[in-house]
Protein backbone atom coordinates (compact mmCIF):
# COMPACT_ATOMS: atom_id res chain seq x y z
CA UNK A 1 20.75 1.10 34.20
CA UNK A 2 17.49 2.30 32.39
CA UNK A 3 17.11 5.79 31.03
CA UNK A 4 15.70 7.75 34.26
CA UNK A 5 18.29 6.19 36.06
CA UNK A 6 21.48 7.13 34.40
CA UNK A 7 23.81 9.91 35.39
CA UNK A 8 23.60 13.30 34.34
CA UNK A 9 26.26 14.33 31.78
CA UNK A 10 28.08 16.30 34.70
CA UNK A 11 28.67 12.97 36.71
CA UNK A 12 30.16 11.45 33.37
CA UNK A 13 32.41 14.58 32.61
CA UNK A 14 33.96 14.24 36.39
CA UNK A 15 34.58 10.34 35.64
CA UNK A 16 36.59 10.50 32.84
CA UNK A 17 38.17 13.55 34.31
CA UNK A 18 39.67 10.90 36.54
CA UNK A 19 41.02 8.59 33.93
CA UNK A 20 44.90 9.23 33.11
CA UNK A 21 46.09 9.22 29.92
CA UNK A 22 48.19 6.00 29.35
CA UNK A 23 51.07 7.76 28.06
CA UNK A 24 51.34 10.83 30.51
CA UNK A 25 49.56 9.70 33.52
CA UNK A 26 49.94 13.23 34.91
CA UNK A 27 47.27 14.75 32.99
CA UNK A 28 43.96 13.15 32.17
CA UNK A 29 42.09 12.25 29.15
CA UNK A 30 39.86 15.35 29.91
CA UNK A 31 42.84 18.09 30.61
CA UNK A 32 44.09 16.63 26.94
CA UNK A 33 41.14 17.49 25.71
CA UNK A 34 40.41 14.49 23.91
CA UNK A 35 36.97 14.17 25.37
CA UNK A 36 34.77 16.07 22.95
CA UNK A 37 31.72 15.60 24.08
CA UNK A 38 29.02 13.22 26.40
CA UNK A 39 25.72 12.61 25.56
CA UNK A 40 23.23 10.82 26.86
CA UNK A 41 21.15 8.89 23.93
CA UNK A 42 18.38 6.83 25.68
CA UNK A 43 19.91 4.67 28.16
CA UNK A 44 23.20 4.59 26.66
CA UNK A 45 26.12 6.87 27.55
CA UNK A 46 27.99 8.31 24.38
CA UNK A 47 31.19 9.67 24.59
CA UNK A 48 32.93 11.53 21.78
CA UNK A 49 36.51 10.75 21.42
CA UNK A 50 39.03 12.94 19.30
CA UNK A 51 42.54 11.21 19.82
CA UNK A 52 45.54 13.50 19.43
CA UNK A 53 46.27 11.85 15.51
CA UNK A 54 44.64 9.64 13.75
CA UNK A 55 47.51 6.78 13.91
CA UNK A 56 47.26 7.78 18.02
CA UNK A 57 48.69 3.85 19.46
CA UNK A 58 46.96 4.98 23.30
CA UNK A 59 43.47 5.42 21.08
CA UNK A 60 42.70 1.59 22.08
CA UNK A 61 43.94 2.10 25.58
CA UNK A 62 42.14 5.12 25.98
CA UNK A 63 38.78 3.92 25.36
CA UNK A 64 38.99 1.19 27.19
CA UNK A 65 39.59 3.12 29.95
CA UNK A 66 36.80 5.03 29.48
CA UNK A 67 34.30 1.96 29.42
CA UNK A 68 35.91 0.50 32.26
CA UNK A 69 35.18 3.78 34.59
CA UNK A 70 31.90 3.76 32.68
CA UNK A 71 30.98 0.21 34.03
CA UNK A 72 32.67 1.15 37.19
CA UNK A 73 30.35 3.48 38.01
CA UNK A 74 27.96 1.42 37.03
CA UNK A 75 26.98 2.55 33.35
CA UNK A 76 25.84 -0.42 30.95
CA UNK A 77 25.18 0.71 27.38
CA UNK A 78 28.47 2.58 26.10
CA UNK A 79 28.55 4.10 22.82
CA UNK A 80 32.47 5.43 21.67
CA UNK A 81 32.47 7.97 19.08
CA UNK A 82 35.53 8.63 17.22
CA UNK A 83 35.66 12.24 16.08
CA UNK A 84 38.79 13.47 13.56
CA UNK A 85 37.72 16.69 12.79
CA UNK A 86 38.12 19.04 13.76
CA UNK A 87 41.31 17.52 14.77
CA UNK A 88 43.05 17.71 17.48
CA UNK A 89 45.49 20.62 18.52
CA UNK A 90 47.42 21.39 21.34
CA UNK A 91 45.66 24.48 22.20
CA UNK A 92 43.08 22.11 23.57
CA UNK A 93 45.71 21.57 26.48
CA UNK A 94 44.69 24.27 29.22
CA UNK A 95 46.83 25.92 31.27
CA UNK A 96 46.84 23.87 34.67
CA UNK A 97 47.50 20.22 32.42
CA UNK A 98 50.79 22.20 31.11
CA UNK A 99 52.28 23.03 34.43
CA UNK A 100 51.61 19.49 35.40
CA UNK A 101 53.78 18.25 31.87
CA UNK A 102 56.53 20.91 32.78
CA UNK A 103 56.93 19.60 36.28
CA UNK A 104 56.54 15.45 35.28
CA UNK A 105 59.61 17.14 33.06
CA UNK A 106 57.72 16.95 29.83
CA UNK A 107 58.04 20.39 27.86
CA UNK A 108 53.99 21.59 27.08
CA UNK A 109 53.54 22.46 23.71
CA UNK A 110 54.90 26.31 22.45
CA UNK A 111 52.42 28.91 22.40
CA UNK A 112 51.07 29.70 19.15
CA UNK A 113 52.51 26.31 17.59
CA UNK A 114 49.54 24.48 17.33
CA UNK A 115 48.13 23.43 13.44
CA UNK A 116 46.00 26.79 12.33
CA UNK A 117 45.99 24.98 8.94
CA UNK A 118 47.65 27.78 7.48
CA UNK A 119 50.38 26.86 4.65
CA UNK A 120 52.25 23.73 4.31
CA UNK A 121 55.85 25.38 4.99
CA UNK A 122 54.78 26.91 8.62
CA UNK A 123 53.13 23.40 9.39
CA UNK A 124 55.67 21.48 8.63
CA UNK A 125 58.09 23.61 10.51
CA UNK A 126 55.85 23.51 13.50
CA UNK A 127 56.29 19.37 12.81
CA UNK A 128 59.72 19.50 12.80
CA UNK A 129 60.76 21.73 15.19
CA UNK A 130 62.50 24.21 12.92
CA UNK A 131 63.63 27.69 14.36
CA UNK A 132 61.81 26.81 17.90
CA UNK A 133 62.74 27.50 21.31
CA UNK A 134 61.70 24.82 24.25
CA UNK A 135 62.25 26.02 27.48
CA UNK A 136 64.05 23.09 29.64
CA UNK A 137 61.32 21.97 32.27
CA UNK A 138 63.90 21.07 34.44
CA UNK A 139 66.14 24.23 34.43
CA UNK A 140 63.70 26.77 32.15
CA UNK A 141 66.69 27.65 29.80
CA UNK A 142 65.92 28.27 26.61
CA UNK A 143 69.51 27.00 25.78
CA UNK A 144 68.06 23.88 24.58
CA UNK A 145 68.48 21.55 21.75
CA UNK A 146 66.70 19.35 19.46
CA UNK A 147 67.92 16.03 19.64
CA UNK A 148 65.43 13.75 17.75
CA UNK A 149 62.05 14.82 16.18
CA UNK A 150 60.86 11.49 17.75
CA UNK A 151 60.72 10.83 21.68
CA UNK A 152 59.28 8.76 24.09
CA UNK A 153 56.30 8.79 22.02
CA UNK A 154 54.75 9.27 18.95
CA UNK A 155 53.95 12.88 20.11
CA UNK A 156 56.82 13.89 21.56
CA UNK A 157 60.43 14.85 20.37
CA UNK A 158 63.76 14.41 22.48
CA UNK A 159 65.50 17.03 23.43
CA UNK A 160 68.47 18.38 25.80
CA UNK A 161 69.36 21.03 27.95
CA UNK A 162 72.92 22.86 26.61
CA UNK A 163 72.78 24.00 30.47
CA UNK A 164 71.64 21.58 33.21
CA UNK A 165 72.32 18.85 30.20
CA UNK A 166 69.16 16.64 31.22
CA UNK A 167 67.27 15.07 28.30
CA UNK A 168 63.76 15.30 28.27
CA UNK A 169 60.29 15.40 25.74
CA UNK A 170 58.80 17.95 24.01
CA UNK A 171 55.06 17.75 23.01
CA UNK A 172 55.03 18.23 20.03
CA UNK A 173 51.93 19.79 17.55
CA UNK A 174 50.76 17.34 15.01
């Protein structure tokens, strides 16, 4: 594909807003809001990548993804940029890509918890859960309790419903 014949930006923003993400394949990479920007450089696509931590294990997954709905559509030169700051936050996550975590039975992120990079205490609190209140996404009680900072994933703790008593992941803020 030479230069006057690639897609416009547009087109590219609707592909990858097709790709899952590999971990929740109820939301995509775009409704994360991991995709931080396209670009088009010459004839070569550019995509600017911001995974959700810098240790992120779906990173690899993730951009080959991309590249593979890249070539799919038929999109030769790829350039992958990795961007890590600003970093990642949850707020990224809009409102639509919550509801779809609360009904796969993943709880969406708090309101207001995301990294402000504010002072070490109220981060690390945010980390660990301390003093927070997860609705169930089964039930919506707030009767709910921490059972392991560490879930399913990386980004995601375990906890349980004190009411309906079903498990299920919290995303987290890193």
């Amino acid at each position: 594909m030479s230069a006057d014949t690639l897609p416009g930006t547009e087109d590219i923003w609707r592909w990858l807003s097709e790709v899952p993400d590999p971990e929740i394949p109820v939301i995509t990479i775009t409704e994360l809001g991991i995709i931080r920007d396209v670009a088009l450089d010459g004839d070569t696509v550019e995509v600017t990548v911001t995974p959700t931590y810098s240790g992120c294990p779906a990173t690899s997954m993730i951009n080959l993804q991309i590249e593979e709905k890249l070539r799919e559509k038929g999109v030769e030169n790829i350039r992958l940029k990795r961007q890590l700051s600003p970093a990642w936050t949850t707020d990224w996550i809009g409102a639509e890509a919550r509801e779809k975590l609360r009904a796969y039975g993943i709880a969406p992120p708090v309101d207001g918890t995301a990294a402000q990079g504010d002072m070490v205490a109220g981060r690390i609190a945010r980390m660990t859960g301390e003093n927070l209140t997860v609705n169930c996404p089964h039930c919506g009680s707030a009767n709910t309790a921490r059972v392991s900072q560490f879930g399913s994933t990386p980004c995601k703790a375990a906890y349980q419903c004190r009411d309906c008593l079903e498990p299920f992941d919290y995303f987290k803020c890193i």
